[in-house]
Protein backbone atom coordinates (compact mmCIF):
# COMPACT_ATOMS: atom_id res chain seq x y z
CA UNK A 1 28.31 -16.02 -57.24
CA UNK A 2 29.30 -16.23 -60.86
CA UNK A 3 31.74 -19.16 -62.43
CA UNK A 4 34.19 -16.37 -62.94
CA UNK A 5 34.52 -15.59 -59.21
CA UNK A 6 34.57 -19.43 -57.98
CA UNK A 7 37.34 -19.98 -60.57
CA UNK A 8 38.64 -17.36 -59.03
CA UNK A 9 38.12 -18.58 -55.52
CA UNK A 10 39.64 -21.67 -56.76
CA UNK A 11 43.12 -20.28 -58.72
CA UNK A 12 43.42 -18.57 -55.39
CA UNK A 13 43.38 -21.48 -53.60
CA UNK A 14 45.75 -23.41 -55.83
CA UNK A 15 48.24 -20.34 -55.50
CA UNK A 16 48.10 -20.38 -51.85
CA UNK A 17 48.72 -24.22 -51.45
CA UNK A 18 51.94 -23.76 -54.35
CA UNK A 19 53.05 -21.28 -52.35
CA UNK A 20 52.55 -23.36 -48.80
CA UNK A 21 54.70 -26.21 -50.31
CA UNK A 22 58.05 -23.78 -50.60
CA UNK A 23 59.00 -23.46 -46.91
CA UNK A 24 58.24 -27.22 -46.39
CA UNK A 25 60.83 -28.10 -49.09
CA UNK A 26 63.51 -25.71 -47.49
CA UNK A 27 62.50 -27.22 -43.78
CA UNK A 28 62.92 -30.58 -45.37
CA UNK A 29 66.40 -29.97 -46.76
CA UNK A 30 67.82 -27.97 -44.13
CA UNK A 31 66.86 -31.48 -42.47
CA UNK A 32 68.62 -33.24 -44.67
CA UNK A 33 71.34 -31.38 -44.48
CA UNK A 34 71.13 -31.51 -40.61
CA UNK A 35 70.83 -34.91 -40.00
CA UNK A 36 73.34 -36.09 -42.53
CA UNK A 37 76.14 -33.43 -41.05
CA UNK A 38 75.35 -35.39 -37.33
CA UNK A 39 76.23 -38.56 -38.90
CA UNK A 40 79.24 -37.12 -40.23
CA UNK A 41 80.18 -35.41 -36.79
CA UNK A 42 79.46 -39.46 -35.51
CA UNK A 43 81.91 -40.83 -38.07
CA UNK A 44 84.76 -38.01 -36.85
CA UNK A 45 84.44 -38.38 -33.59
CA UNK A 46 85.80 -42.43 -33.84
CA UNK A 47 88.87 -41.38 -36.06
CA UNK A 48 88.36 -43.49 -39.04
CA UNK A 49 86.25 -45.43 -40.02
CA UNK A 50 85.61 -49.01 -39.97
CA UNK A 51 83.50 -52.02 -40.28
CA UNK A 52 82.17 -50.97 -36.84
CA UNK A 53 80.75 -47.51 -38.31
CA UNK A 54 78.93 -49.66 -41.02
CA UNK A 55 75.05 -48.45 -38.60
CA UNK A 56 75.96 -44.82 -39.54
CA UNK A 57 76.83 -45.58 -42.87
CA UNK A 58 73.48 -47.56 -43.61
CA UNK A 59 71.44 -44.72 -41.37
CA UNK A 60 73.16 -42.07 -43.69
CA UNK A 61 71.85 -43.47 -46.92
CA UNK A 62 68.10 -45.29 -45.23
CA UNK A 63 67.39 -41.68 -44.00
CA UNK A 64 68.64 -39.96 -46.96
CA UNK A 65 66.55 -42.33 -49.10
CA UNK A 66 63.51 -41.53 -47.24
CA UNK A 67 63.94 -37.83 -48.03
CA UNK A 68 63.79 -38.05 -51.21
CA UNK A 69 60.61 -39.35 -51.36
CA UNK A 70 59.48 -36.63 -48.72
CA UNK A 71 61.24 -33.88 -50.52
CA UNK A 72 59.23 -35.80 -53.90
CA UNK A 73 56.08 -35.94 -52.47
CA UNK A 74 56.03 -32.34 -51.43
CA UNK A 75 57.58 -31.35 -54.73
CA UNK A 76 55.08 -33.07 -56.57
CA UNK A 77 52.29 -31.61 -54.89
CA UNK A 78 53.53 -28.65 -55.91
CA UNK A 79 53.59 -28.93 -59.29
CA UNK A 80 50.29 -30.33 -59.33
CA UNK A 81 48.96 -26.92 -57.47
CA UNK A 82 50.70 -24.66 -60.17
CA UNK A 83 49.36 -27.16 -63.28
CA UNK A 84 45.64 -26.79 -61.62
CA UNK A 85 46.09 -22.81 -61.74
CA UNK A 86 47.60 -22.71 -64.77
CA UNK A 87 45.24 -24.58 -66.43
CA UNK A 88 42.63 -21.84 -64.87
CA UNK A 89 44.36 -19.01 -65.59
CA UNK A 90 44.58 -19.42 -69.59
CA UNK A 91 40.52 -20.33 -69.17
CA UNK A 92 41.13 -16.10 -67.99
CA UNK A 93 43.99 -14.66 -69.66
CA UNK A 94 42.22 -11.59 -70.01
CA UNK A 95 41.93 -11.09 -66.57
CA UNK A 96 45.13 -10.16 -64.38
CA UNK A 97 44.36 -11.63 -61.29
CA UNK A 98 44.31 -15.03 -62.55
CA UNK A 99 47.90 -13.98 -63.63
CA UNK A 100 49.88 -14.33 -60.43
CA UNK A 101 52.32 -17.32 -62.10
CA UNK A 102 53.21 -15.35 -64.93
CA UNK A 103 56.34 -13.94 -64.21
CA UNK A 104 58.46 -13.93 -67.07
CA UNK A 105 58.38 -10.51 -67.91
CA UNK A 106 58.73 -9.37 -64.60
CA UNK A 107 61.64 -11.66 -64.32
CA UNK A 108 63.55 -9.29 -67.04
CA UNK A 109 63.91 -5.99 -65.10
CA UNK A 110 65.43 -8.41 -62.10
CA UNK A 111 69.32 -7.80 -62.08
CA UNK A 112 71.23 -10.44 -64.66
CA UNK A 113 73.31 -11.75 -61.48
CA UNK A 114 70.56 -12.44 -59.59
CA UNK A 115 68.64 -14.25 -62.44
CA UNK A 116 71.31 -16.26 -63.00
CA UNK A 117 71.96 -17.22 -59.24
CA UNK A 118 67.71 -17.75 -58.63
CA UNK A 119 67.07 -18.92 -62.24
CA UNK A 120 68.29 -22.30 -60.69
CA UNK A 121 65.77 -24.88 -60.50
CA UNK A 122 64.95 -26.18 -56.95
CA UNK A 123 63.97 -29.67 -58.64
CA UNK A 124 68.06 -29.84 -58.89
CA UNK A 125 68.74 -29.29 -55.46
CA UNK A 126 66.17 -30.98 -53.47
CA UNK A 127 66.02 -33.91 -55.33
CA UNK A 128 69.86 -33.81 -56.10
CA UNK A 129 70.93 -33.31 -52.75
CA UNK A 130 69.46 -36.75 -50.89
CA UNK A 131 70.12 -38.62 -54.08
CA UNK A 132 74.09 -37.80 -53.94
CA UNK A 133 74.10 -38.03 -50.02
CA UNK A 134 72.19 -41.26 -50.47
CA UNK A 135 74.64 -42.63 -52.95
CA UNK A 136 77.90 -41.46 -50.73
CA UNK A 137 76.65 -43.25 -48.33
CA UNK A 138 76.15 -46.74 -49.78
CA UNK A 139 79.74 -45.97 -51.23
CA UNK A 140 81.12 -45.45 -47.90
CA UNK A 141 79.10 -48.44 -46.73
CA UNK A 142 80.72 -50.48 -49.05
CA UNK A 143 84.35 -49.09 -48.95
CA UNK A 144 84.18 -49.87 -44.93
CA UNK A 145 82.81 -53.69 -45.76
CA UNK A 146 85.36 -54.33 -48.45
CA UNK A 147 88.01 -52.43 -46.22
């Protein structure tokens, strides 16, 4: 086996585990998003809140600080997989399947809409979404202490 075709074995590789990392992100928010929306369903189900809720309050932001460095790790990883294939696929740029990343020009025939609507980075959401979840929490923790 040439260097060309273990390169090639490799960029695969990198590609596959980039890819694998996308559906553990959206399991990890939707579990985000799960968890936090119990806690909220806690909070309503004792009418308002109070010093008492101040455990759901403190779970709300532990657990949302936890996922973010979940939802980092796996988002790091990530980027590390598509660096590594990069990096071996401008070693090739002459040869298209080491070319599976470059999708800018594809991108262009994709409706304007729907560019607009996916052309939103995921590191804004995931990361976004435990941080500001994290942070209403400690602000409801400390409204109910202060209260």
């Amino acid at each position: 086996m040439d260097q060309d075709e273990k390169e090639f074995i490799a960029y695969k590789a990198y590609v596959d585990l980039w890819a694998a990392e996308n559906p553990i992100k959206t399991n990890k928010l939707m579990a985000l998003l799960i968890v936090n929306g119990l806690l909220v369903s806690a909070l309503q189900i004792g009418g308002r809140s109070h010093i008492a809720d101040w455990p759901v309050f403190a779970a709300g932001a532990v657990f949302s600080a936890i996922w973010i460095m979940s939802i980092g790790r796996t988002t790091l990883f990530q980027k590390v997989w598509r660096i590594k294939a990069i990096e071996l696929s401008k070693r090739h740029a002459e040869d298209p399947r080491f070319q599976l990343l470059d999708t800018d020009v594809a991108k262009l025939a994709v409706p304007g809409w729907l560019r607009l609507a996916g052309g939103v980075s995921s590191k804004y959401y995931l990361m976004g979404t435990p941080v500001l979840l994290s942070l209403a929490w400690i602000i409801g923790l400390i409204f109910i202490i202060l209260k």
